[in-house]
C-alpha atoms as a PDB file:
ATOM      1  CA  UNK A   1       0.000   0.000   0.000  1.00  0.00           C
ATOM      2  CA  UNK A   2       1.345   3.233  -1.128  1.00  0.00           C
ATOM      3  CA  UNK A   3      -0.480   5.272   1.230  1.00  0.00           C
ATOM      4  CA  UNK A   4      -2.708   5.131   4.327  1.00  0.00           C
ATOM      5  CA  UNK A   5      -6.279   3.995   3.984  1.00  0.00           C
ATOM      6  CA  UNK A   6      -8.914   5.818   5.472  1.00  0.00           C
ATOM      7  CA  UNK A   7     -10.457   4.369   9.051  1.00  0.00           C
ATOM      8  CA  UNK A   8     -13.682   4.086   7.635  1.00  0.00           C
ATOM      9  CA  UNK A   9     -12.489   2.281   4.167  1.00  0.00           C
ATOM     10  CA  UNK A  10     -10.682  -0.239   6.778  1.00  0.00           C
ATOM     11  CA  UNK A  11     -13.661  -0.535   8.991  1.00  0.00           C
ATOM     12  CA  UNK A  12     -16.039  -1.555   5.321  1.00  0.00           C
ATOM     13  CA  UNK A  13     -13.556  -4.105   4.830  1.00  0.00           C
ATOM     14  CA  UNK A  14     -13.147  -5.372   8.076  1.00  0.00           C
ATOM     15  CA  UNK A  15     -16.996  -5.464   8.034  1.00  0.00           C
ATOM     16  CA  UNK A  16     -17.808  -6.791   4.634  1.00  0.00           C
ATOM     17  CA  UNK A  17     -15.152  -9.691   4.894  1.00  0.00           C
ATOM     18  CA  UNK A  18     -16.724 -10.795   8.317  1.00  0.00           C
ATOM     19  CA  UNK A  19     -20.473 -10.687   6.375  1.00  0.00           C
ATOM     20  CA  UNK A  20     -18.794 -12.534   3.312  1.00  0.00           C
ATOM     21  CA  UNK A  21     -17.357 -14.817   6.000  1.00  0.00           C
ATOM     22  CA  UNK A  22     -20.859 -15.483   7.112  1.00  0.00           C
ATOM     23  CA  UNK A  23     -22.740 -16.023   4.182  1.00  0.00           C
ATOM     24  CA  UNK A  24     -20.141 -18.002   1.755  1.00  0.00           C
ATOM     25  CA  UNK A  25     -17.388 -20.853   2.734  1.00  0.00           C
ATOM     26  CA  UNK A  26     -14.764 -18.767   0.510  1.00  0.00           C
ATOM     27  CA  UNK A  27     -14.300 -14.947   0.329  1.00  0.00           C
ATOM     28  CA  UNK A  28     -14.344 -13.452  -2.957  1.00  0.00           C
ATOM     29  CA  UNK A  29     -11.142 -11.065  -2.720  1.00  0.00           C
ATOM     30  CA  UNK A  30     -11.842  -9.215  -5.903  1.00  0.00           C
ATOM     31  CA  UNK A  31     -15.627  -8.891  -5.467  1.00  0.00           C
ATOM     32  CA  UNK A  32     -15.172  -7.368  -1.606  1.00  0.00           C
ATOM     33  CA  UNK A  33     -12.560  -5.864  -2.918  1.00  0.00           C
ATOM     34  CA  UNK A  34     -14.240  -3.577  -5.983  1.00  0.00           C
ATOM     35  CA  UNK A  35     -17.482  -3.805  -3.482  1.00  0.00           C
ATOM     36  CA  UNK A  36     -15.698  -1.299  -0.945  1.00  0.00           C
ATOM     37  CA  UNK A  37     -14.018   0.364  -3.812  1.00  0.00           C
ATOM     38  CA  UNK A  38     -17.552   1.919  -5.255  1.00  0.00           C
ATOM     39  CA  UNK A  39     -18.052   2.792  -1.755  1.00  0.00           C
ATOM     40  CA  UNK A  40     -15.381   4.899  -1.431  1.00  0.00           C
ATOM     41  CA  UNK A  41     -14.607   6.615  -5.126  1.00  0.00           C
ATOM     42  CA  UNK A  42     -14.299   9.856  -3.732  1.00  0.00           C
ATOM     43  CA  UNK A  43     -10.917   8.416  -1.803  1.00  0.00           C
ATOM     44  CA  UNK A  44      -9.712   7.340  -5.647  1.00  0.00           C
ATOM     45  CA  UNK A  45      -8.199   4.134  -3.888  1.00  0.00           C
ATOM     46  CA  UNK A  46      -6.330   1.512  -6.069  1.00  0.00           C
ATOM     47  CA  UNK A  47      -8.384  -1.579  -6.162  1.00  0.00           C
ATOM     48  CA  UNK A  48      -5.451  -3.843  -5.683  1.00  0.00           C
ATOM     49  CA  UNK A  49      -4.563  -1.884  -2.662  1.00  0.00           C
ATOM     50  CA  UNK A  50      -7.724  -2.542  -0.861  1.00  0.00           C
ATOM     51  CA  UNK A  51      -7.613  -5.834  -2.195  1.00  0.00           C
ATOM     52  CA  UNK A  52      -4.596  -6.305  -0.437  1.00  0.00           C
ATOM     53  CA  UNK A  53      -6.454  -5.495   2.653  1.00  0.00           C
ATOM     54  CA  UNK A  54      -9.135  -7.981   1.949  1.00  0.00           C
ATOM     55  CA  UNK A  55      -6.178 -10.686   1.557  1.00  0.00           C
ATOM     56  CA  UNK A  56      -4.869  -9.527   4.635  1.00  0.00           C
ATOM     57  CA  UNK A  57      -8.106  -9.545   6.570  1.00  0.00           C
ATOM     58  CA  UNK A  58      -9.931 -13.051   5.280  1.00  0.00           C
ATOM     59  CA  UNK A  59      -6.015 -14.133   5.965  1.00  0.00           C
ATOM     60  CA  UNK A  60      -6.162 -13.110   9.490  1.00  0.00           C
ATOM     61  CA  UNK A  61      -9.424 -14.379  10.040  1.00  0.00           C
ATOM     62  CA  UNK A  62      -8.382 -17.486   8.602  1.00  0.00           C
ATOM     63  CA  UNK A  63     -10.688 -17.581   6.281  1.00  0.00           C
ATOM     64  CA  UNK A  64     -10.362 -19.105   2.300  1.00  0.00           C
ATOM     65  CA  UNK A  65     -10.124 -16.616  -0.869  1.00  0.00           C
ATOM     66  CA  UNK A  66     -10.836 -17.257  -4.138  1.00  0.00           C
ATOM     67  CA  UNK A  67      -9.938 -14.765  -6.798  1.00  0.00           C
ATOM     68  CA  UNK A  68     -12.425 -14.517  -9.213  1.00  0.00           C
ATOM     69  CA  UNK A  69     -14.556 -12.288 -11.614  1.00  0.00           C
ATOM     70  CA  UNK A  70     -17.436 -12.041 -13.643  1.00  0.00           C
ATOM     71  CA  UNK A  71     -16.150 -13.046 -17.232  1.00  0.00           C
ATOM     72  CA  UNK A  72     -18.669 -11.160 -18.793  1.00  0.00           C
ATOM     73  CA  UNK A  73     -18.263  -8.145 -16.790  1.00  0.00           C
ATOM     74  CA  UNK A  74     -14.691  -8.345 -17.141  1.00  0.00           C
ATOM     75  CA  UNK A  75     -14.733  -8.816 -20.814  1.00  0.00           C
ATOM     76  CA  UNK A  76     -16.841  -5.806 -21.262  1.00  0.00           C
ATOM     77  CA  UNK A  77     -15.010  -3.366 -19.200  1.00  0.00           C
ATOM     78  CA  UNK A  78     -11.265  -4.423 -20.710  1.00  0.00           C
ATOM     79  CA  UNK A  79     -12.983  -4.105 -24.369  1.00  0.00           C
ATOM     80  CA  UNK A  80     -12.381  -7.625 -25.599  1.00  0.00           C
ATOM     81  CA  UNK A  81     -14.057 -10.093 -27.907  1.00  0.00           C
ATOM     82  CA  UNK A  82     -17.338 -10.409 -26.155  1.00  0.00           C
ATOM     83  CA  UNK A  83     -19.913 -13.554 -27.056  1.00  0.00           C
ATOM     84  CA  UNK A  84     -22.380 -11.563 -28.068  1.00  0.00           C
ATOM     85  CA  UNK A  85     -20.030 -10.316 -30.621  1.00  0.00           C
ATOM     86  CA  UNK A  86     -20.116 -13.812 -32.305  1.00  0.00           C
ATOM     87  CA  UNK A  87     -16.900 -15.120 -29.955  1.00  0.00           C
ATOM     88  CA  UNK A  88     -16.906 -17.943 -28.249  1.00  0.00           C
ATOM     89  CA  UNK A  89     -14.367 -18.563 -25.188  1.00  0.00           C
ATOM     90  CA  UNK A  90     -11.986 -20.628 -25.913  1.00  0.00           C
END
């Protein structure tokens, strides 16, 4: 982390990794993670630096992470081949 993180963006993680915790066997680093991140645009907060905390928080509470996204999602936002384009994934 580059720079400090805000007491309340620390608190949403600590509190959105202990609901995750509660509803799901894994935690979903990059969906908490971009979760807390819409939350808190107006601190313009790298993603992978609050994902970072999310590691660092399921990790303490000994929790398992998966690291996963929406494909479609994903494919739309980076601008690539999408299956409604005619693609197929390979």
């Amino acid at each position: 982390m580059n720079r400090p993180l805000s007491q309340a963006l620390q608190q949403d993680v600590r509190d959105s990794v202990r609901t995750r915790a509660t509803l799901e066997t894994s935690i979903n680093v990059n969906a908490v993670a971009e979760a807390v991140r819409l939350r808190h645009l107006a601190e313009n907060v790298a993603l992978e630096d609050i994902a970072a905390l999310v590691i660092a928080t399921a990790g303490h509470m000994g929790r398992p992470m998966v690291f996963e996204r929406d494909n479609d999602e994903y494919q739309n936002h980076i601008g690539a081949p999408h299956k409604a384009n005619g693609f197929k994934y390979a």
